[in-house]
Protein backbone atom coordinates (compact mmCIF):
# COMPACT_ATOMS: atom_id res chain seq x y z
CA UNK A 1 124.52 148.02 130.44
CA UNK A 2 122.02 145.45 132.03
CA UNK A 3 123.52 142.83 134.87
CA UNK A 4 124.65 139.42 133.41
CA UNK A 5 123.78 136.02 135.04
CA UNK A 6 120.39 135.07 136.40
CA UNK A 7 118.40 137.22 138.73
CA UNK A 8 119.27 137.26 142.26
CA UNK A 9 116.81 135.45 144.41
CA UNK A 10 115.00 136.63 147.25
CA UNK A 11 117.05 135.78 150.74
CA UNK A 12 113.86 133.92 152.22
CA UNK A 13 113.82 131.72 148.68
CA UNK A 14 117.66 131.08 149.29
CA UNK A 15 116.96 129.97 152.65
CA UNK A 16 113.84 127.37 151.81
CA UNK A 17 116.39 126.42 149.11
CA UNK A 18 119.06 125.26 151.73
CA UNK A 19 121.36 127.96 149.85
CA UNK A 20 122.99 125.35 147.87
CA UNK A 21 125.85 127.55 146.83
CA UNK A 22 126.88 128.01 150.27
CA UNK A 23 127.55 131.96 149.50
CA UNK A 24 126.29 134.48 152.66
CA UNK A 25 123.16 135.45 152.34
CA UNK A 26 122.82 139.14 152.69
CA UNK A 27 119.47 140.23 154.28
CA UNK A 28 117.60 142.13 152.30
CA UNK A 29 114.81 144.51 154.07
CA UNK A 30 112.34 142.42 155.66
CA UNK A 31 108.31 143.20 155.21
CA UNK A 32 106.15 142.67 157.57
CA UNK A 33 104.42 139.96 157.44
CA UNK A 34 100.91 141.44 156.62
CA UNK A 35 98.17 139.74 154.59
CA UNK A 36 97.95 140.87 150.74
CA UNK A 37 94.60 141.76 149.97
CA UNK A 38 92.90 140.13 146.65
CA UNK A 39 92.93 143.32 144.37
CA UNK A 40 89.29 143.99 143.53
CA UNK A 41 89.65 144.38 139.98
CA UNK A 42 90.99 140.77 139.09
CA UNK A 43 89.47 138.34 137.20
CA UNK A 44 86.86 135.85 138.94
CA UNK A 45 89.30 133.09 137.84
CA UNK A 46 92.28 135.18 138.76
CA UNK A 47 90.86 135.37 142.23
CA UNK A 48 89.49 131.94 142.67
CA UNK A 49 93.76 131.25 141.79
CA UNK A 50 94.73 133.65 144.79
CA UNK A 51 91.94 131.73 147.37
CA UNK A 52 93.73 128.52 146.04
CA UNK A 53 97.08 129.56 146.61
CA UNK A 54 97.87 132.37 148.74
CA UNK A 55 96.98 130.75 152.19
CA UNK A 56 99.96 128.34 151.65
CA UNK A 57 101.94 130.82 150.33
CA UNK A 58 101.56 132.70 152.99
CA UNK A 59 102.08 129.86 155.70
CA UNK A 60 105.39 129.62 153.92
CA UNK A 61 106.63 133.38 153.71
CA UNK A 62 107.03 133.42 150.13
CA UNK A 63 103.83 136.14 150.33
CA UNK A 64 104.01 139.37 152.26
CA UNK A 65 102.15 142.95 151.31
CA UNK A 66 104.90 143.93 148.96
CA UNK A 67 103.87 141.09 146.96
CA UNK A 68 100.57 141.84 145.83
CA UNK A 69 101.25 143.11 142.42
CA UNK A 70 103.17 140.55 141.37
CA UNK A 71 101.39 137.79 142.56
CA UNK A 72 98.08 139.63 141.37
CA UNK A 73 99.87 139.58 138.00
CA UNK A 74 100.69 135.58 138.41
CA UNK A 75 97.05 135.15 138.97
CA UNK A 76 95.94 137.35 136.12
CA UNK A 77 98.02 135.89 133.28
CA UNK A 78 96.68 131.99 134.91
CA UNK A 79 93.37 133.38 134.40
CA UNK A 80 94.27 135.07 130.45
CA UNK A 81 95.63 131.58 129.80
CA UNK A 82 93.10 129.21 131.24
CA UNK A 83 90.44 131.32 128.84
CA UNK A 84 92.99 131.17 125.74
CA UNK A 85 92.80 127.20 126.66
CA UNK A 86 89.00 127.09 127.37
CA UNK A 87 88.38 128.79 123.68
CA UNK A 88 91.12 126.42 121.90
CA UNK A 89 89.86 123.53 124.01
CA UNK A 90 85.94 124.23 122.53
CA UNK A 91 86.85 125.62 119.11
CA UNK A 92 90.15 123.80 118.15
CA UNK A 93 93.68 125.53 117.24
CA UNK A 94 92.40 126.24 113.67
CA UNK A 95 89.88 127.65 111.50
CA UNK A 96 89.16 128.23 108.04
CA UNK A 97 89.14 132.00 106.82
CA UNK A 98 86.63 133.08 104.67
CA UNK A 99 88.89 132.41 101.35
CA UNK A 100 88.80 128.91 102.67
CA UNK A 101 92.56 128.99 103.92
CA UNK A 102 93.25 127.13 107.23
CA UNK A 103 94.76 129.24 109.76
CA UNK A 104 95.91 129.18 113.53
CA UNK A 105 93.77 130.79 115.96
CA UNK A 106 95.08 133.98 117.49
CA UNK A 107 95.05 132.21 120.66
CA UNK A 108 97.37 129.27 120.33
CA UNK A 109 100.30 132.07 120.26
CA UNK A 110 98.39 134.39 122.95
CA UNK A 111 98.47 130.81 125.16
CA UNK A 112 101.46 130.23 124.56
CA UNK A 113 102.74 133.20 125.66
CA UNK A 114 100.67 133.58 128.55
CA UNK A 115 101.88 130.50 129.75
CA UNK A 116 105.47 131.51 129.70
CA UNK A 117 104.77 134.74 131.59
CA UNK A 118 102.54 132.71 134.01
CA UNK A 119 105.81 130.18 134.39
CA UNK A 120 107.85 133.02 135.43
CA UNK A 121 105.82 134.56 137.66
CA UNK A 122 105.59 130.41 139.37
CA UNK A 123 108.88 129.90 139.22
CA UNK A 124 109.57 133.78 141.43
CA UNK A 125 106.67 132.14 144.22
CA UNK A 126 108.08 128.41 144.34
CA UNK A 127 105.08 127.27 142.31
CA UNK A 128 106.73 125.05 139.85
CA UNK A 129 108.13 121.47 140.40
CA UNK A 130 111.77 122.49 139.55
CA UNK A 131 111.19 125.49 142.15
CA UNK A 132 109.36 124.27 145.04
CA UNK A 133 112.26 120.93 144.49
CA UNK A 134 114.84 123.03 145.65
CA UNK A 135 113.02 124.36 148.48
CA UNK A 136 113.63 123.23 152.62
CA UNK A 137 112.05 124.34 155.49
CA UNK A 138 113.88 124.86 158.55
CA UNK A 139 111.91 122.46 161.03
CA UNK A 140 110.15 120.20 159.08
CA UNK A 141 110.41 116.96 158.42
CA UNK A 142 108.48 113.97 156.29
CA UNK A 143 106.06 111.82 158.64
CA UNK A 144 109.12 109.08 157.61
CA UNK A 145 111.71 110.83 159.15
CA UNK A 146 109.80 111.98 162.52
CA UNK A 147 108.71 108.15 163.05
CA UNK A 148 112.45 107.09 162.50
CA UNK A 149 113.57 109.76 165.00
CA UNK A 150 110.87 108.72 167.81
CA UNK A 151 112.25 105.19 167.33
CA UNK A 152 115.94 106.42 167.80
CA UNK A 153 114.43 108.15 171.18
């Protein structure tokens, strides 16, 4: 039998969160914080997605070593889906077959798929607007906040 309820979070996630549910957060092992190295065998789009976003990621924590395969795999399925997109995009979601029936492209469904795997994989790094919403980092503040506090001083 499988667990029941979501998936547990990451501790560092829980803590960007604010841990909203107030429960201790047990420590999981820590990595060190080494640099992921872009795999070699990604896409050129799947890497031009890792330039984009690992250096923040990074910044963050949300990106350590012990990472790389899943955020390789968040930067592959981008890439599968931004070429499903690019073919619907110059070819349109149907086509006629050769008995003159008109039928989805393959691609709509591969898209659409891809883009829920892709989702997933944002939601695990804080990439999503629902995700990175719920996320606060110790120490920082908005430029609004750290003008209102020099005033106070």
């Amino acid at each position: 039998m499988g667990r029941r309820g979501p998936t547990a979070k990451p501790a560092g996630l829980r803590l960007l969160e604010g841990n909203p549910g107030k429960r201790p957060i047990r420590e999981g092992p820590k990595p060190r914080p080494l640099r992921p190295t872009c795999p070699s065998w990604l896409s050129p789009q799947a890497k031009a997605e890792w330039r984009r976003l690992a250096p923040e990621l990074e910044r963050l924590g949300l990106l350590t070593h012990l990472d790389r395969a899943a955020f390789a795999a968040y930067c592959q399925s981008f890439a599968q889906w931004r070429e499903c997109q690019a073919v619907l995009e110059e070819q349109g979601s149907m086509y006629i077959t050769a008995n003159g029936r008109l039928k989805e492209r393959p691609e709509v469904e591969m898209a659409k798929t891809l883009a829920q795997l892709t989702r997933a994989f944002a939601v695990e790094f804080g990439l999503t607007p629902s995700s990175r919403a719920r996320l606060s980092l110790p120490g920082r503040q908005d430029d609004e906040d750290d003008e209102f506090a020099r005033l106070l001083d």
